[in-house]
C-alpha atoms as a PDB file:
ATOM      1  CA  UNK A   1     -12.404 146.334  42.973  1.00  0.00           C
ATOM      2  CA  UNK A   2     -11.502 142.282  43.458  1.00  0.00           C
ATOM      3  CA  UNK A   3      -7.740 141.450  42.517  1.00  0.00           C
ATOM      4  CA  UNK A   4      -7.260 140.573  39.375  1.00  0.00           C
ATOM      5  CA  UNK A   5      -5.336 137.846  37.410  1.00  0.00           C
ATOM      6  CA  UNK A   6      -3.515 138.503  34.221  1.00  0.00           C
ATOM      7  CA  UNK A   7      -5.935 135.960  32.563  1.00  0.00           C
ATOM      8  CA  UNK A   8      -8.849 137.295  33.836  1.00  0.00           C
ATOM      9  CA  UNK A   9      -7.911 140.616  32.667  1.00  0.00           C
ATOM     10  CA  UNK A  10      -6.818 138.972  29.140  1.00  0.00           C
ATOM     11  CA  UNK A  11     -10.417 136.953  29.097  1.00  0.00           C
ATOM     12  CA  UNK A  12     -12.788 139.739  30.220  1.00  0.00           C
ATOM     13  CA  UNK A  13     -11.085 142.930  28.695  1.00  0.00           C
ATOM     14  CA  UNK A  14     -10.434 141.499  25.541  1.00  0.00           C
ATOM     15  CA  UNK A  15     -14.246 140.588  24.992  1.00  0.00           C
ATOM     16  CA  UNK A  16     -15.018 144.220  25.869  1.00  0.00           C
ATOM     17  CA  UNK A  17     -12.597 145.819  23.314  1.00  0.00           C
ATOM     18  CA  UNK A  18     -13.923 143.339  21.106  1.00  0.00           C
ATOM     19  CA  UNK A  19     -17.130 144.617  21.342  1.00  0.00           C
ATOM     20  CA  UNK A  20     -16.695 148.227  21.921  1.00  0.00           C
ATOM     21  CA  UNK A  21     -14.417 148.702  18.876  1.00  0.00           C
ATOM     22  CA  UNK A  22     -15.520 146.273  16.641  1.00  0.00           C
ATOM     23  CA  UNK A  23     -12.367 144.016  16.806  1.00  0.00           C
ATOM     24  CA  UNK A  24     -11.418 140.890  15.777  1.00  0.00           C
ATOM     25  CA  UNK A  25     -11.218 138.584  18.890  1.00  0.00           C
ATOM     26  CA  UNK A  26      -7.148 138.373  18.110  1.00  0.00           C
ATOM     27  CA  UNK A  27      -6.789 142.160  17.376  1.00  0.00           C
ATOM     28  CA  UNK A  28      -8.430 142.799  21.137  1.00  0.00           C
ATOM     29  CA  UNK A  29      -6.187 140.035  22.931  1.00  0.00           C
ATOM     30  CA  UNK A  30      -2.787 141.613  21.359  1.00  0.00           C
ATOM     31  CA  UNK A  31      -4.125 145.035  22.582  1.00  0.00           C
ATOM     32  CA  UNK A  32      -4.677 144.111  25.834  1.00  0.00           C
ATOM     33  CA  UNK A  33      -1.520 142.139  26.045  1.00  0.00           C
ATOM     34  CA  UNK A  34      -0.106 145.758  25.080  1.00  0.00           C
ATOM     35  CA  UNK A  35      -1.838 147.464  28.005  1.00  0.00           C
ATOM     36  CA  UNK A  36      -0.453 145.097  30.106  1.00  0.00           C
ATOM     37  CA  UNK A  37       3.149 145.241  29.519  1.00  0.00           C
ATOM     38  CA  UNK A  38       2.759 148.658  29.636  1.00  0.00           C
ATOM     39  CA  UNK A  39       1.076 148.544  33.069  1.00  0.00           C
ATOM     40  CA  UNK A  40       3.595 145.730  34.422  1.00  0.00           C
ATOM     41  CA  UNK A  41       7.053 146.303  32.147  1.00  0.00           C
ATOM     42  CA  UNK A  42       7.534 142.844  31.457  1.00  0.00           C
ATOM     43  CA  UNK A  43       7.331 140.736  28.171  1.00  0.00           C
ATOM     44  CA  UNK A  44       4.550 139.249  26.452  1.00  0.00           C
ATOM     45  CA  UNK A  45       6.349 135.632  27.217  1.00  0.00           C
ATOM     46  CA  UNK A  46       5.971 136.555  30.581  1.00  0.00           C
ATOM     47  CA  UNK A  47       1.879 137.453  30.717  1.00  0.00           C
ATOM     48  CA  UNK A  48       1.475 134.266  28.656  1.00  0.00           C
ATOM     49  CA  UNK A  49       3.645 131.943  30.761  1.00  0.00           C
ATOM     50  CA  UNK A  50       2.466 133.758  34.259  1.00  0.00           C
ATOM     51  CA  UNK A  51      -1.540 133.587  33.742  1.00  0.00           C
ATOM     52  CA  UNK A  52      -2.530 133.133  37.256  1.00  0.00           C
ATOM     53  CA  UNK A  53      -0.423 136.541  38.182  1.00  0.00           C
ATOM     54  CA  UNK A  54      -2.422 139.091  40.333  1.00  0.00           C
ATOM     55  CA  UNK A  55      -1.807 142.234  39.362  1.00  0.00           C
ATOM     56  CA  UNK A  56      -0.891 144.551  42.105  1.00  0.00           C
ATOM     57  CA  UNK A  57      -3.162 147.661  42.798  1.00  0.00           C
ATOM     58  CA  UNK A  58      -0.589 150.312  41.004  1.00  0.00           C
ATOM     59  CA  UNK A  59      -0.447 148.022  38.351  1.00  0.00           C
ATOM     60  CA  UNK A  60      -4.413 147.671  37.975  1.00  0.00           C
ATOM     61  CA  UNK A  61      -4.709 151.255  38.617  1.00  0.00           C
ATOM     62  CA  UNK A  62      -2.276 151.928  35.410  1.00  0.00           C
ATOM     63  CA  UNK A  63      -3.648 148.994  33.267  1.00  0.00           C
ATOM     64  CA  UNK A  64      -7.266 150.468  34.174  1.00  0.00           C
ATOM     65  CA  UNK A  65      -6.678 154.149  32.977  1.00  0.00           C
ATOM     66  CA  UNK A  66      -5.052 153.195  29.740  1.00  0.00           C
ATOM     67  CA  UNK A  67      -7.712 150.866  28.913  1.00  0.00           C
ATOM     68  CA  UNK A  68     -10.504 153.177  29.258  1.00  0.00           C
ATOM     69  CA  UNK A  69      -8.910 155.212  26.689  1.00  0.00           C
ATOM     70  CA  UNK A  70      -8.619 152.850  24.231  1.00  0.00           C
ATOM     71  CA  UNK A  71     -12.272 151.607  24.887  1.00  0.00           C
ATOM     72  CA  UNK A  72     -13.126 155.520  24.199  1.00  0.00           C
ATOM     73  CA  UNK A  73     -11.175 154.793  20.581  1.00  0.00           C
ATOM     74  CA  UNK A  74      -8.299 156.366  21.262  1.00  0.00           C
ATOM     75  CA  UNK A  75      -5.245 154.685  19.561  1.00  0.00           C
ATOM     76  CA  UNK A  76      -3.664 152.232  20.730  1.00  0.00           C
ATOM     77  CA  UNK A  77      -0.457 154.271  19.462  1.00  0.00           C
ATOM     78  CA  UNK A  78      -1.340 157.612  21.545  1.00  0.00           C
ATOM     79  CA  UNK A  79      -1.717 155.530  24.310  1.00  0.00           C
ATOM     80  CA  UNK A  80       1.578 153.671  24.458  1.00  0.00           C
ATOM     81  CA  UNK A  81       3.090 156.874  22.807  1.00  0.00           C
ATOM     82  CA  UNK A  82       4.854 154.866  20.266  1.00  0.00           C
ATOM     83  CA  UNK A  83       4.413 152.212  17.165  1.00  0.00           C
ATOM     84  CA  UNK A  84       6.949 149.575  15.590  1.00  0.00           C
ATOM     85  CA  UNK A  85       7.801 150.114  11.751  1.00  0.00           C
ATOM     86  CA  UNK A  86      10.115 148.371   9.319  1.00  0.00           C
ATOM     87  CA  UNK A  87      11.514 146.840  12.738  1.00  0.00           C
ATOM     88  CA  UNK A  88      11.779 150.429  14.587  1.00  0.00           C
ATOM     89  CA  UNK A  89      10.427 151.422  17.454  1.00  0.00           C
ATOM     90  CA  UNK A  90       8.817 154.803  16.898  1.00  0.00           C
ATOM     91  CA  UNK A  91       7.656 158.027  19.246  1.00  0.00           C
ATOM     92  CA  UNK A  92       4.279 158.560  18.478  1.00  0.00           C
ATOM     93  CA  UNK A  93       2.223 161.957  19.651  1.00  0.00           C
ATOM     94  CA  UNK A  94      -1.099 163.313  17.916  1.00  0.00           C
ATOM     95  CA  UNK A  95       0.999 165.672  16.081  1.00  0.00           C
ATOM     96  CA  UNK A  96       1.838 162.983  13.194  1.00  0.00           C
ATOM     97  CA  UNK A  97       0.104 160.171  11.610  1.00  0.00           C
ATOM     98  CA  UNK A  98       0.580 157.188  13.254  1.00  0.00           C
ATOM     99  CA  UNK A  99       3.101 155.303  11.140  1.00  0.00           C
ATOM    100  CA  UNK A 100       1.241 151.848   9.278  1.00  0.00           C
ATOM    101  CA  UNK A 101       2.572 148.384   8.114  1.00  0.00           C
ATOM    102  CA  UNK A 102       0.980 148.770   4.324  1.00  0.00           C
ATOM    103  CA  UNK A 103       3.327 152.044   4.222  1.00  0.00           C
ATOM    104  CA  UNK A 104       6.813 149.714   4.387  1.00  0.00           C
ATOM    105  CA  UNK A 105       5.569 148.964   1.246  1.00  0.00           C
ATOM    106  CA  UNK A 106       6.828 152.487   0.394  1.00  0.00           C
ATOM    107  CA  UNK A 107      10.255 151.861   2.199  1.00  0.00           C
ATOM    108  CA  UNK A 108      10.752 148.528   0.461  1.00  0.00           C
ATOM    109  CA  UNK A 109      10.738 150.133  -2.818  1.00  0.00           C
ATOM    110  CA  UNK A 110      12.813 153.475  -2.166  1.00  0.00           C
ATOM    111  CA  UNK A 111      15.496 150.839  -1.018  1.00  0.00           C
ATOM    112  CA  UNK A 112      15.221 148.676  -3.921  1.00  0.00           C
ATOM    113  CA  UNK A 113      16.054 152.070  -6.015  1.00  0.00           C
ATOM    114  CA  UNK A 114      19.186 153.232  -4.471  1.00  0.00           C
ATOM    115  CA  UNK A 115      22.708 152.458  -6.006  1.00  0.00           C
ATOM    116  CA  UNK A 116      24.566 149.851  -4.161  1.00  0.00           C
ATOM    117  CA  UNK A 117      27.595 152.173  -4.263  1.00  0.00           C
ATOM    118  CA  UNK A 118      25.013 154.558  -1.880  1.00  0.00           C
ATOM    119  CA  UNK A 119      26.243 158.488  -2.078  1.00  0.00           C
ATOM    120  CA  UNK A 120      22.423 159.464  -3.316  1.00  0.00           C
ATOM    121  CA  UNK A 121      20.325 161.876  -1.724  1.00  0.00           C
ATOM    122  CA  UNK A 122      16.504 160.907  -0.789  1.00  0.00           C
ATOM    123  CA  UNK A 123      14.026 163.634  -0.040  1.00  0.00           C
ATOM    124  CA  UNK A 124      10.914 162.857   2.405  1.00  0.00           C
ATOM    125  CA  UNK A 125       7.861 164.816   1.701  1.00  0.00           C
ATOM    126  CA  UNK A 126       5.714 164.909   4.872  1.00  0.00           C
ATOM    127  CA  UNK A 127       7.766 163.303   6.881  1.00  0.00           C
ATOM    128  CA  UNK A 128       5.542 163.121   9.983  1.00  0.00           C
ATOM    129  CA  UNK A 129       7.182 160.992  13.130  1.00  0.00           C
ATOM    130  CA  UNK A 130       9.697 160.009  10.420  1.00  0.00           C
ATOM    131  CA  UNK A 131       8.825 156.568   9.500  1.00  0.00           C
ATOM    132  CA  UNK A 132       9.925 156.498   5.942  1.00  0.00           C
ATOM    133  CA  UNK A 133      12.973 158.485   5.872  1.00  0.00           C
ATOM    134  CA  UNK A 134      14.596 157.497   9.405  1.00  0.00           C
ATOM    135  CA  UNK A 135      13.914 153.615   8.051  1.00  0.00           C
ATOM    136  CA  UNK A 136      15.213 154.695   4.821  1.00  0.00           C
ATOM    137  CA  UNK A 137      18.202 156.117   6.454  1.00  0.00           C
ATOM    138  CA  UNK A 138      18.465 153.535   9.008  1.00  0.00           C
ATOM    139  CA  UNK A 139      19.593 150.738   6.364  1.00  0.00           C
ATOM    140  CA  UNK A 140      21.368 152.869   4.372  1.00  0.00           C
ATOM    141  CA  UNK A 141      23.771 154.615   6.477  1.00  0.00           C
ATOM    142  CA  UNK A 142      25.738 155.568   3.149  1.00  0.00           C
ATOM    143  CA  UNK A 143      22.811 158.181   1.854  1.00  0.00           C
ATOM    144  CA  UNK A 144      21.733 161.428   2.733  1.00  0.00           C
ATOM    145  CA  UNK A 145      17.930 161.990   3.463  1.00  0.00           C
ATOM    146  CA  UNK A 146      16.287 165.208   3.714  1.00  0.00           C
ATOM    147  CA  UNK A 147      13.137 164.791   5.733  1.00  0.00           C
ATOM    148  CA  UNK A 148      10.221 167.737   5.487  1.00  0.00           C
ATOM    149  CA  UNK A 149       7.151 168.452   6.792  1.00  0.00           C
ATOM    150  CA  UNK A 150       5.068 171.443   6.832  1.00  0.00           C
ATOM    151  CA  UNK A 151       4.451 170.989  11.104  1.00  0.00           C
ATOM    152  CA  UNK A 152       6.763 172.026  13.402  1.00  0.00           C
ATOM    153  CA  UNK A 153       5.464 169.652  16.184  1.00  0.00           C
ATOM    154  CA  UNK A 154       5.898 166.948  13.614  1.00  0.00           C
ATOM    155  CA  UNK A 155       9.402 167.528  12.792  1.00  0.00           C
ATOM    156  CA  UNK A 156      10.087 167.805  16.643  1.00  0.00           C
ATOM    157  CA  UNK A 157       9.135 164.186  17.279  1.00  0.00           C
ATOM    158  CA  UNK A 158      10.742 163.101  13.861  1.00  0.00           C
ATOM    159  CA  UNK A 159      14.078 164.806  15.122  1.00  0.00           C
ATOM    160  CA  UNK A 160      13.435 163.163  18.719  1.00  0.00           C
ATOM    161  CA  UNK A 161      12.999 159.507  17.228  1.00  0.00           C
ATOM    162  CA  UNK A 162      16.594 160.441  14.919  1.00  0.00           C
ATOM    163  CA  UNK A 163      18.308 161.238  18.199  1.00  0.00           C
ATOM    164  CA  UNK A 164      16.709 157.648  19.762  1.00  0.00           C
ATOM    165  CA  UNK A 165      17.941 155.631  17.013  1.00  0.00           C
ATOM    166  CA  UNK A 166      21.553 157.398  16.968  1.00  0.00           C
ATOM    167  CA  UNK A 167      20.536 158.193  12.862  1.00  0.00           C
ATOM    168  CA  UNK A 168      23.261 160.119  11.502  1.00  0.00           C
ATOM    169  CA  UNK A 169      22.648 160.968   8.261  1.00  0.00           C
ATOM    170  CA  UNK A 170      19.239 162.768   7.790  1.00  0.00           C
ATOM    171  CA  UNK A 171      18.411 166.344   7.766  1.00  0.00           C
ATOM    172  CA  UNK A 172      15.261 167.774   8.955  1.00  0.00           C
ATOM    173  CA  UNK A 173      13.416 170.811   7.041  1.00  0.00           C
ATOM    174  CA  UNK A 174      10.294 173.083   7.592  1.00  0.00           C
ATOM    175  CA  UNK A 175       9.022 173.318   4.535  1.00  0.00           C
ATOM    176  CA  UNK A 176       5.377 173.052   2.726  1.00  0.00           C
ATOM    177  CA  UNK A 177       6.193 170.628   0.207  1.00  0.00           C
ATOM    178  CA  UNK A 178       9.175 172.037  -1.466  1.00  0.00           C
ATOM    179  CA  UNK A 179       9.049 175.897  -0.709  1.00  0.00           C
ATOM    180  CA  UNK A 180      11.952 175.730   1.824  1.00  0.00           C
ATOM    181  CA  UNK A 181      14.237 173.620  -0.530  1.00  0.00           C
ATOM    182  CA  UNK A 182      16.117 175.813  -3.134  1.00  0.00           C
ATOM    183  CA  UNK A 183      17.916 174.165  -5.626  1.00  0.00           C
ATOM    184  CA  UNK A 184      18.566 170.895  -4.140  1.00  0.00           C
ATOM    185  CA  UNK A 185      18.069 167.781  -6.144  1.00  0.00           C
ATOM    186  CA  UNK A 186      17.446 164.252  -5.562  1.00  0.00           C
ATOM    187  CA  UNK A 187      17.775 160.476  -7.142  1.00  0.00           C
ATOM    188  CA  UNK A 188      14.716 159.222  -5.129  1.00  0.00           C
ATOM    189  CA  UNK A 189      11.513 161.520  -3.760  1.00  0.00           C
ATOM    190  CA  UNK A 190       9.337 159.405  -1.355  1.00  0.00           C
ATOM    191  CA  UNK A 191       6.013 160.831   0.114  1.00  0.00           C
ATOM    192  CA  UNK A 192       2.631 159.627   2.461  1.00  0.00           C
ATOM    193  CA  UNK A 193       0.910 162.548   1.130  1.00  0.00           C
ATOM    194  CA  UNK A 194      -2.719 163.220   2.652  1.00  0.00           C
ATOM    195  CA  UNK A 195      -4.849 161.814   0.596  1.00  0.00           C
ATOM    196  CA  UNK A 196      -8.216 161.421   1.553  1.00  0.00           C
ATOM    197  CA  UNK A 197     -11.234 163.352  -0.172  1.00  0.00           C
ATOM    198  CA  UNK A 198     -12.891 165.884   2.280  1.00  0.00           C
ATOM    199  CA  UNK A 199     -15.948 164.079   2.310  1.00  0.00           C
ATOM    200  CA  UNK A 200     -14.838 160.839   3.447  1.00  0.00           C
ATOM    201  CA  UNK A 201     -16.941 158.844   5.743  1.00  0.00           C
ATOM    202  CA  UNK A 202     -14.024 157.217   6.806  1.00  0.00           C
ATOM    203  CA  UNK A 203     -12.727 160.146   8.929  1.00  0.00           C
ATOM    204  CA  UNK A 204     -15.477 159.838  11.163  1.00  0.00           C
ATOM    205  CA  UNK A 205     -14.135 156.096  12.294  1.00  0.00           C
ATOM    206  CA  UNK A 206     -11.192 154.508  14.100  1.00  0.00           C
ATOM    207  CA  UNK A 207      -8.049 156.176  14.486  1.00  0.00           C
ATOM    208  CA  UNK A 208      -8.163 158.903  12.079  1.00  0.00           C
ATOM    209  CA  UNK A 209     -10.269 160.984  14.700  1.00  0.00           C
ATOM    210  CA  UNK A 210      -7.377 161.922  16.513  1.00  0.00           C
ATOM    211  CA  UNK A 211      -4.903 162.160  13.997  1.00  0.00           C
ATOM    212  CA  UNK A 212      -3.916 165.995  12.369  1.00  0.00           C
ATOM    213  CA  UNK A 213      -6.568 166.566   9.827  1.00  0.00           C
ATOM    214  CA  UNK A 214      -3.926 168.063   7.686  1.00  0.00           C
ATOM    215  CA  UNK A 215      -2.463 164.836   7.246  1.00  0.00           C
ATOM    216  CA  UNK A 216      -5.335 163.384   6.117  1.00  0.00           C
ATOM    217  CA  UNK A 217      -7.021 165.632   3.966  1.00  0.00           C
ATOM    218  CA  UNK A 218      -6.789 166.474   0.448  1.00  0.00           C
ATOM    219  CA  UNK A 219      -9.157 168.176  -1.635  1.00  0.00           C
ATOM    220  CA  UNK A 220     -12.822 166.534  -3.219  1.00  0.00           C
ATOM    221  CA  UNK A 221     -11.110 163.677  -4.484  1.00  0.00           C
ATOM    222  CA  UNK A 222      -7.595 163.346  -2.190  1.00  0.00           C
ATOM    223  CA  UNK A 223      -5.537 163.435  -4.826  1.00  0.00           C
ATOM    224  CA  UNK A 224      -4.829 167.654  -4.354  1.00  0.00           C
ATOM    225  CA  UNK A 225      -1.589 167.250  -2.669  1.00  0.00           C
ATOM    226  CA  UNK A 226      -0.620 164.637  -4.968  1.00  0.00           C
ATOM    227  CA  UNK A 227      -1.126 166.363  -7.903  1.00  0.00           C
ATOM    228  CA  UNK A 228       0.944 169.188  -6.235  1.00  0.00           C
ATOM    229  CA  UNK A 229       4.345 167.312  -5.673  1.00  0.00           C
ATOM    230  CA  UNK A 230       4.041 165.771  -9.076  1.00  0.00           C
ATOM    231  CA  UNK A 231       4.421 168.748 -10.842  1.00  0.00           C
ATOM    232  CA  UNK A 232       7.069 170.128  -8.713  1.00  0.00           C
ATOM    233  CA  UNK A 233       9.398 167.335  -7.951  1.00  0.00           C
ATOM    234  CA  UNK A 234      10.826 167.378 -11.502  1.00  0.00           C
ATOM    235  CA  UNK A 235      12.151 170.460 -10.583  1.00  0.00           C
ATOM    236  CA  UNK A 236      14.256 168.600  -7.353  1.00  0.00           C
ATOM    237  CA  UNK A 237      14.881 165.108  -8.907  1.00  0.00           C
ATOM    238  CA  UNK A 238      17.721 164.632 -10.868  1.00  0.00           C
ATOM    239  CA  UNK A 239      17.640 163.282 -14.444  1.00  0.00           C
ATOM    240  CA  UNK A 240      16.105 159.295 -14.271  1.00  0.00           C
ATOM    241  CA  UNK A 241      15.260 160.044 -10.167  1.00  0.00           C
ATOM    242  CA  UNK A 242      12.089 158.149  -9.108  1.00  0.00           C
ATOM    243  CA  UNK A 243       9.412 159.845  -7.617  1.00  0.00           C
ATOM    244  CA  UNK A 244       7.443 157.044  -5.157  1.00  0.00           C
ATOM    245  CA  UNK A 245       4.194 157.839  -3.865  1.00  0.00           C
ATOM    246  CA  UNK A 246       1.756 156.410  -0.986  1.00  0.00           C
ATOM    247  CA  UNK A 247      -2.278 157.092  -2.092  1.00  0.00           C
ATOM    248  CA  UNK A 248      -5.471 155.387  -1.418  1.00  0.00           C
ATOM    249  CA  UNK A 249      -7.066 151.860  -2.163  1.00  0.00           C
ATOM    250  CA  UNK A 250      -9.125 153.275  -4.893  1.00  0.00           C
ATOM    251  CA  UNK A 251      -6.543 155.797  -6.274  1.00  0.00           C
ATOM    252  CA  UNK A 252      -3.728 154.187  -8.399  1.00  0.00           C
ATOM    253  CA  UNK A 253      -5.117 154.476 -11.979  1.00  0.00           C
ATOM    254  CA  UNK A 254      -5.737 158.338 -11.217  1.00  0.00           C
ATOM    255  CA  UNK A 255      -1.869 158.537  -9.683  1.00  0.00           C
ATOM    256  CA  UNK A 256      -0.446 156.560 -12.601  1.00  0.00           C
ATOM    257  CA  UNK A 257      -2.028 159.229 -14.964  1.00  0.00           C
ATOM    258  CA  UNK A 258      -1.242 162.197 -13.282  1.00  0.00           C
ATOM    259  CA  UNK A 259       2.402 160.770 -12.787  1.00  0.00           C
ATOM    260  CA  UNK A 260       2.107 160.283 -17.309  1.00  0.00           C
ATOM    261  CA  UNK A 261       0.248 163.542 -17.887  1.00  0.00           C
ATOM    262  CA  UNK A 262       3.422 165.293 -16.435  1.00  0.00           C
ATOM    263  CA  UNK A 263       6.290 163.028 -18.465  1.00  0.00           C
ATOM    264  CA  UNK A 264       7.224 160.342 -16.155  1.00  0.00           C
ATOM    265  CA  UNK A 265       8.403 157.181 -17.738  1.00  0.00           C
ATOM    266  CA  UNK A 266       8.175 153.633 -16.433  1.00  0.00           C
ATOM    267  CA  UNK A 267       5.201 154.505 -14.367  1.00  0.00           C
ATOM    268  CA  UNK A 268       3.805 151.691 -11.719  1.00  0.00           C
ATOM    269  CA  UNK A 269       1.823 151.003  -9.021  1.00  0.00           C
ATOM    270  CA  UNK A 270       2.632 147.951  -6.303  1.00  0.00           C
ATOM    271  CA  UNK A 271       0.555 145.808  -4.031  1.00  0.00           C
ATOM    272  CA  UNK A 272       0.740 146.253  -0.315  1.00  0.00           C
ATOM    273  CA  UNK A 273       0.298 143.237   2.068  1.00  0.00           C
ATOM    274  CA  UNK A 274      -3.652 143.222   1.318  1.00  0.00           C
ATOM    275  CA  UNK A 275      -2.710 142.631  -2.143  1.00  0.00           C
ATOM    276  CA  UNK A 276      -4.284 146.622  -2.430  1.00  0.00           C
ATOM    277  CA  UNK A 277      -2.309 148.884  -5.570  1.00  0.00           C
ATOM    278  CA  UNK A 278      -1.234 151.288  -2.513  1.00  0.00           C
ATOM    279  CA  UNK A 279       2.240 152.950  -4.107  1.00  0.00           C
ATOM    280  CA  UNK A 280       2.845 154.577  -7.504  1.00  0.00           C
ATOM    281  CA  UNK A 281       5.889 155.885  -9.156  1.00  0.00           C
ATOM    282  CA  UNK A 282       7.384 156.731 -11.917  1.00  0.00           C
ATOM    283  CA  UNK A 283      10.986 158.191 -13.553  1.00  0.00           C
ATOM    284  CA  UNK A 284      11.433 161.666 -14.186  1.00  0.00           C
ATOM    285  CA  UNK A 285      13.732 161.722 -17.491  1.00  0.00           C
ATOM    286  CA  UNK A 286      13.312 165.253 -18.897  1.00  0.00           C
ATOM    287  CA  UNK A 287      16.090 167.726 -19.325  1.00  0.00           C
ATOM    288  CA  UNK A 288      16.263 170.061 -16.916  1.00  0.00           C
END
């Protein structure tokens, strides 16, 4: 195979992921600006101000292996084994879902919910590579988060990217839902539950393929799980917690009555950045 220039690589490979996976022209250039800071550990300053570069042979080789993956659809994400969120840079392995900007949405709104004094206790449901509760605990060194998840592997790469981060002050439990916790109790219960109906043609496209069905999954209408932890988590929140919820494009009317049918007050649902209803939540006031 001819040498190869950065731009050539930029110019001919981006046109092929374009086409292959049904990209945006922009979406295909970042991604194969990825590839090739992967491939040549340097910047993307550098590709852009070096465009006449030839790559070397180890470096093609590299480049050349990782973008035949992605052209087969694998994610971007399992390929570089990681993915930025809420400005940290996450492990990523097909044992979680891969971690997505519309959930900071999710983040945003636990943080806007815990006491400036700190000294509350957040619970993760799901937790997965740890997105939500490491970036939860992250900015608020002065709380406690509990992080669960029902998969071992996935609490193994949440606990790795804790360690990575030097993140202090979360706790990580094996637990379906809340079957592990006990009495414990919480002012804020966050959760990315699965929530896609079984049926869903979407699970046959993009990066869902090769991301833990369990995740994903949820019943005929993905809103199984849901309904789940919002009949338990009164049980673990204390009295005026919030219980915050991630569901899907189409689901916030059905989450904001399920969240009323079992006495939560000041029930909501928020906008992500596509201007989609993608969180609900609500207070749990009853007497315990």
């Amino acid at each position: 195979m001819a040498a190869r220039s950065i731009q050539d690589v930029m110019s001919r490979d981006g046109a092929s992921l374009k086409a292959a996976l049904e990209q945006s022209a922009a979406e295909a250039r970042i991604e194969v600006q990825m590839l090739l800071q992967r491939s040549l550990h340097v910047s993307r300053a550098y590709l852009l101000a070096h465009p006449e570069q030839i790559l070397e042979a180890s470096q093609q080789a590299a480049y050349d292996t990782m973008l035949q993956r992605r052209l087969r659809g694998e994610p971007i994400a399992h390929i570089l084994g990681e993915r930025e969120f809420f400005g940290l840079n996450f492990k990523v392995t097909s044992a979680a879902l891969i971690p997505r900007p519309e959930t900071e949405l999710l983040v945003e709104l636990a943080l806007q919910r815990i006491p400036q004094h700190g000294g509350c206790r957040v619970l993760d449901l799901g937790t997965g590579t740890g997105a939500i509760g490491l970036s939860i605990a992250h900015d608020r060194p002065d709380v406690e988060v509990v992080a669960v998840d029902a998969s071992q592997g996935a609490l193994e790469v949440a606990r790795e990217n804790a360690q990575r981060m030097t993140i202090s002050n979360t706790s990580f439990v094996q637990s379906d839902w809340f079957e592990a916790l006990g009495a414990q109790h919480f002012k804020i219960i966050v959760s990315n539950p699965p929530y896609i109906a079984v049926a869903d043609p979407h699970l046959a496209q993009g990066d869902v393929r090769f991301e833990p069905v369990s995740a994903l999954v949820s019943g005929v209408d993905g809103l199984e799980d849901i309904r789940q932890i919002v009949a338990r988590a009164g049980e673990f929140l204390e009295r005026g917690g919030w219980l915050l919820l991630e569901h899907g494009y189409d689901q916030a009317q059905s989450v904001r009555e399920i969240l009323l049918l079992n006495g939560y007050e000041d029930v909501f649902s928020a906008k992500d950045i596509a201007g989609i209803e993608r969180v609900s939540g609500g207070i749990f006031s009853k007497i315990q």
